[in-house]
Protein backbone atom coordinates (compact mmCIF):
# COMPACT_ATOMS: atom_id res chain seq x y z
CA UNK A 1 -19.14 40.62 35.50
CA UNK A 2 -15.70 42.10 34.32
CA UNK A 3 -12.78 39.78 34.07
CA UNK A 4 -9.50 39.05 36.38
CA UNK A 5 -6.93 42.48 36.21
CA UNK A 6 -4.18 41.18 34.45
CA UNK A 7 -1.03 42.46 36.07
CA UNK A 8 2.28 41.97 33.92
CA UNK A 9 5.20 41.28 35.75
CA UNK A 10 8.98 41.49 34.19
CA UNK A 11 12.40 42.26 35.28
CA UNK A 12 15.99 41.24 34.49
CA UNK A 13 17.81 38.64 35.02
CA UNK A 14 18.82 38.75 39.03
CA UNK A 15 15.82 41.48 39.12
CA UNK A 16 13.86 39.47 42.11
CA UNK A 17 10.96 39.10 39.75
CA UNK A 18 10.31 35.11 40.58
CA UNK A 19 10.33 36.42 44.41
CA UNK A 20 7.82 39.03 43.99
CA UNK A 21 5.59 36.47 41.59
CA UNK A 22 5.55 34.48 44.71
CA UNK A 23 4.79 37.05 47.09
CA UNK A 24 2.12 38.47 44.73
CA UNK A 25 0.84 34.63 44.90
CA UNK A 26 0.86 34.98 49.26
CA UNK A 27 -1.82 38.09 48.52
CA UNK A 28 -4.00 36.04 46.77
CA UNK A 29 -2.58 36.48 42.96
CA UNK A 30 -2.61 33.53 40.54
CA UNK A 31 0.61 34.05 38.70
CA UNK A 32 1.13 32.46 34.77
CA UNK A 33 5.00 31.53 34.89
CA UNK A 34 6.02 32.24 31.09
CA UNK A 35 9.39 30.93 31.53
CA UNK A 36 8.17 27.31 33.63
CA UNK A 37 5.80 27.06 30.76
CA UNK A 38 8.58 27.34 28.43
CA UNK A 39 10.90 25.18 30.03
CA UNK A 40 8.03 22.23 29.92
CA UNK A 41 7.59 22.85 26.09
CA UNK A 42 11.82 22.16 25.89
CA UNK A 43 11.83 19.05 28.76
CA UNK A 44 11.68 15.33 27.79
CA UNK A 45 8.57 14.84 25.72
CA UNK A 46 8.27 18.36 25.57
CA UNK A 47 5.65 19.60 23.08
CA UNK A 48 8.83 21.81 21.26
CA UNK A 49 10.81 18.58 21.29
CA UNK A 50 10.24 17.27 17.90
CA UNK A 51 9.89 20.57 16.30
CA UNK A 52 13.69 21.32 17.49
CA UNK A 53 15.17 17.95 16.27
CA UNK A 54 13.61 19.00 12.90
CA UNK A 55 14.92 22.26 12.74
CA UNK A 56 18.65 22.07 14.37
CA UNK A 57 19.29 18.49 14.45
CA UNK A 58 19.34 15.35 16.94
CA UNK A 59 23.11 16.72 18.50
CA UNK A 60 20.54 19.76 20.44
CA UNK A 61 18.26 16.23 21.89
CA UNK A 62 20.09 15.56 25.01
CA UNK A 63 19.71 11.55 25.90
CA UNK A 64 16.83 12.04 28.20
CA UNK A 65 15.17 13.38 25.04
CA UNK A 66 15.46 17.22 26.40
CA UNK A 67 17.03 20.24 24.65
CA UNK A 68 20.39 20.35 25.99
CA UNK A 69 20.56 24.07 26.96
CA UNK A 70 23.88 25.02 27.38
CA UNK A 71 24.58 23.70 23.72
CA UNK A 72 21.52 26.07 22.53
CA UNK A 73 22.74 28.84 24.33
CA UNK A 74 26.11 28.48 23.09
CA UNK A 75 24.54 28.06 19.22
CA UNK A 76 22.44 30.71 19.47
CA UNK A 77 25.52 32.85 20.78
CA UNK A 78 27.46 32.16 17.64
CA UNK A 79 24.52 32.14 15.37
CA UNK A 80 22.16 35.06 16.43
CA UNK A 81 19.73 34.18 13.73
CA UNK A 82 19.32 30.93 15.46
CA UNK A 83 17.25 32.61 18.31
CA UNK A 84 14.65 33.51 15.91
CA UNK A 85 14.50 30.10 14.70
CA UNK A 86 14.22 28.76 18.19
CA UNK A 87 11.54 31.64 19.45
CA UNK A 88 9.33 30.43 16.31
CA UNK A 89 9.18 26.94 17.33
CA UNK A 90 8.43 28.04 21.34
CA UNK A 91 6.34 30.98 21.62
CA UNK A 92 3.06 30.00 19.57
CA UNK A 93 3.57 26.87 22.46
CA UNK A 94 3.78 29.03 24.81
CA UNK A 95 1.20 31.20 24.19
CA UNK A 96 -1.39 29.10 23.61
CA UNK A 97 -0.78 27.83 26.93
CA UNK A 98 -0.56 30.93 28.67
CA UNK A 99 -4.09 31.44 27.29
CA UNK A 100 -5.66 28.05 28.17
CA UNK A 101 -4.28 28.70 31.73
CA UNK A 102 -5.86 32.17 31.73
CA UNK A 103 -9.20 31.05 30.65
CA UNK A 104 -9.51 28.37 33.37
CA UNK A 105 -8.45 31.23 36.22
CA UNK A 106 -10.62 33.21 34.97
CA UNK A 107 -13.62 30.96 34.77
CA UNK A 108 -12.48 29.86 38.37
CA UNK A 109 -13.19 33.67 39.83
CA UNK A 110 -9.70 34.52 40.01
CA UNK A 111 -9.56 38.71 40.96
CA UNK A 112 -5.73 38.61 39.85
CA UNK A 113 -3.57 37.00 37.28
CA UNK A 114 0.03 37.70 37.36
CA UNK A 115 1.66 36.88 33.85
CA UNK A 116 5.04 36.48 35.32
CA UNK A 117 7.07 37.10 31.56
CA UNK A 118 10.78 37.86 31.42
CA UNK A 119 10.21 39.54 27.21
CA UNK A 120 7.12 41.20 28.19
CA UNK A 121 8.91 44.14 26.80
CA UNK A 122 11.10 42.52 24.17
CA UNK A 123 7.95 40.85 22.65
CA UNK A 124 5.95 44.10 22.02
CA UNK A 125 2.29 42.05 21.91
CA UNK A 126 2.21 41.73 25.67
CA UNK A 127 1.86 45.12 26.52
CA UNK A 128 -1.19 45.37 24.72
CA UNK A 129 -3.14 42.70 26.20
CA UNK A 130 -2.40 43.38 29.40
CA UNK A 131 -4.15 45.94 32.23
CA UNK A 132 -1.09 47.07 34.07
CA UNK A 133 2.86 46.50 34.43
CA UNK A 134 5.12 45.96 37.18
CA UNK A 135 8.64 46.16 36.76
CA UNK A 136 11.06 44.77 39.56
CA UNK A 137 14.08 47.10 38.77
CA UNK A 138 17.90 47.04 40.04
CA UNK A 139 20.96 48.25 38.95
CA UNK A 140 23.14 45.98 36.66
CA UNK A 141 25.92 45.52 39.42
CA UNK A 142 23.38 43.90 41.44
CA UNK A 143 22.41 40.98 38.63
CA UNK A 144 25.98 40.18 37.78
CA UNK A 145 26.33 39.72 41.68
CA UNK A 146 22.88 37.86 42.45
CA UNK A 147 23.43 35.55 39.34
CA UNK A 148 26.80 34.43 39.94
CA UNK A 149 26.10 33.57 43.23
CA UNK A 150 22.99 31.37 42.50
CA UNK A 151 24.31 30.22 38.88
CA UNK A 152 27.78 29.69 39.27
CA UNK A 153 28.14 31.17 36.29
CA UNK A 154 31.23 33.44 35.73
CA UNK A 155 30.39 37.64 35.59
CA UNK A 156 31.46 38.16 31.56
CA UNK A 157 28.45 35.06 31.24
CA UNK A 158 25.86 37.00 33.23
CA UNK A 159 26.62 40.45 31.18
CA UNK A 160 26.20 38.77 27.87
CA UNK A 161 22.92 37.33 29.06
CA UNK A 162 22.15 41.03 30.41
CA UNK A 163 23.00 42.44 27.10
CA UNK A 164 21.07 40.59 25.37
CA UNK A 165 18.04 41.47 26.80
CA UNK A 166 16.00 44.72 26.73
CA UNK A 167 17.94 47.81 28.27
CA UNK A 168 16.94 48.89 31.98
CA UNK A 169 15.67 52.01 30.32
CA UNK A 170 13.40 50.82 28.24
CA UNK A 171 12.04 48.14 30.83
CA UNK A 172 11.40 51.33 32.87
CA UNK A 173 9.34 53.27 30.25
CA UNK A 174 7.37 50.13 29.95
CA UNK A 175 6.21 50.37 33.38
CA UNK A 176 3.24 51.56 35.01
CA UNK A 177 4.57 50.48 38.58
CA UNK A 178 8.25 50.19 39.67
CA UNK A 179 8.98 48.49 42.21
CA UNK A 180 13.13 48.74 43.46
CA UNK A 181 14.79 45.86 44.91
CA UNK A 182 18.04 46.91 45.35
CA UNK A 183 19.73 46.98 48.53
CA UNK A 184 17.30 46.30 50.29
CA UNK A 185 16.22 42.73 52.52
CA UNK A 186 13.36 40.24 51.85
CA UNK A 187 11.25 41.68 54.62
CA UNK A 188 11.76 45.55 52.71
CA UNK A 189 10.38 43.72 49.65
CA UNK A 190 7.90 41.86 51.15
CA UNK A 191 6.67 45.21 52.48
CA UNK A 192 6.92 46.97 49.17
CA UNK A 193 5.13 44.00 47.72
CA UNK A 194 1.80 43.72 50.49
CA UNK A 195 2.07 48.00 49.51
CA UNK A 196 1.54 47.36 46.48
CA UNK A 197 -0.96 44.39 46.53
CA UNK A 198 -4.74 46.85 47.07
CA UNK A 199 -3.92 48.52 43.78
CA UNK A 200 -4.03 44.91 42.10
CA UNK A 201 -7.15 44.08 43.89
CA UNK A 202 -5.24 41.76 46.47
C-alpha cells in the first residue's frame, strides 16, 4: 500500500503560508509545523535548552528557562556565524521529530502530510525527500506590510528578516505549484486553496 503524498509547503515571511497550512488541514491534510516544532525544542525545558546554555552562555536562558529570542536574533545579527552554531544545536531536534510525527501519520492512514517548513529551500535536503512543493508567493511590499501590522515590528526589521532568507526567485524555481496570495481576500485564497486540494489527494 504506497505511503501518504508528502506535500512541502514554504513561503516568506508575511507569505500566508500558516493560513494555507490550515486550510490544507480543513481538506483533510495533516500538516507537520517545522517552525512550532522548533519553537518547543527553544521553550522552557525545551529539548535545545541545555545544549544552548552550553554553547552561548546562561545570559541567552531567559528566567522562565526559555531562549530569550530577541537577544538571539540580535546575536546572531551581529555574529552571522552564530546562526550556524544555533541551526546545529536545533535542526537534528527538529528533524528527528518531524520524522517520528511522520511515521505515526502515516501508520494512522493519513492520504496527506503537509510539512509546513519556512527553509525548505534554504536547507537543500528537503526537496529531496519530499513528493511535491507548494510555494505561497507575494511580492516583498506585501510582507513588509502584513508583518508590521501583526508584529509591530518596524519595516527596516521586517527587510532584514526578508533578506536573510532565500530570494523570491529561487523559492519560485523550487516550486512545483505556486499558489499567489497577493491582493487578493481570504475567501480568493480559500478558493485557490479547495482548487488546489484534488491534486494532493484531498
Amino acid at each position: 500500500m504506497p505511503g501518504p503524498l508528502k506535500l512541502g509547503l514554504t513561503g516568506g515571511i508575511g507569505s500566508g503560508k500558516s493560513t494555507v497550512a490550515g486550510l490544507l488541514a480543513q481538506h483533510g491534510a495533516s500538516v507537520i509545523d517545522a517552525d512550532a516544532i522548533s519553537r518547543a525544542t527553544t521553550a522552557s525545558q525545551g529539548a535545545a535548552i541545555p545544549l544552548i546554555r552550553a554553547a552561548f552562555g546562561e545570559e541567552f536562558i531567559g528566567p522562565d528557562g526559555a531562549l530569550l529570542r530577541e537577544r538571539m536574533r540580535q546575536h546572531i545579527f551581529d555574529n552571522p556565524q552564530a546562526k550556524q552554531a544555533l541551526e546545529a544545536i536545533i535542526h537534528p531536534l527538529v528533524g528527528q521529530a518531524i520524522a517520528e510525527q511522520q511515521r505515526q501519520l502515516a501508520q494512522a492512514g493519513k492520504k496527506c502530510l503537509v510539512f509546513d517548513i519556512p527553509l525548505l529551500v534554504e536547507s537543500g535536503h528537503w526537496r529531496k525527500t519530499l513528493d511535491r512543493v507548494l510555494v505561497v508567493d507575494c511580492s516583498e511590499q506585501t510582507q513588509v506590510q502584513r508583518v508590521c501590522a501583526r508584529s509591530a515590528l518596524p519595516a527596516s526589521e521586517v527587510q532584514k528578516i526578508i533578506a536573510a532568507q532565500v530570494s523570491r526567485l529561487q523559492r519560485l524555481a523550487a516550486a512545483d505549484v505556486v499558489l499567489c496570495n497577493d491582493g487578493i481576500s481570504l475567501d480568493e485564497l480559500a478558493a485557490q486553496v479547495a482548487e488546489l486540494s484534488p491534486q494532493f489527494g484531498l
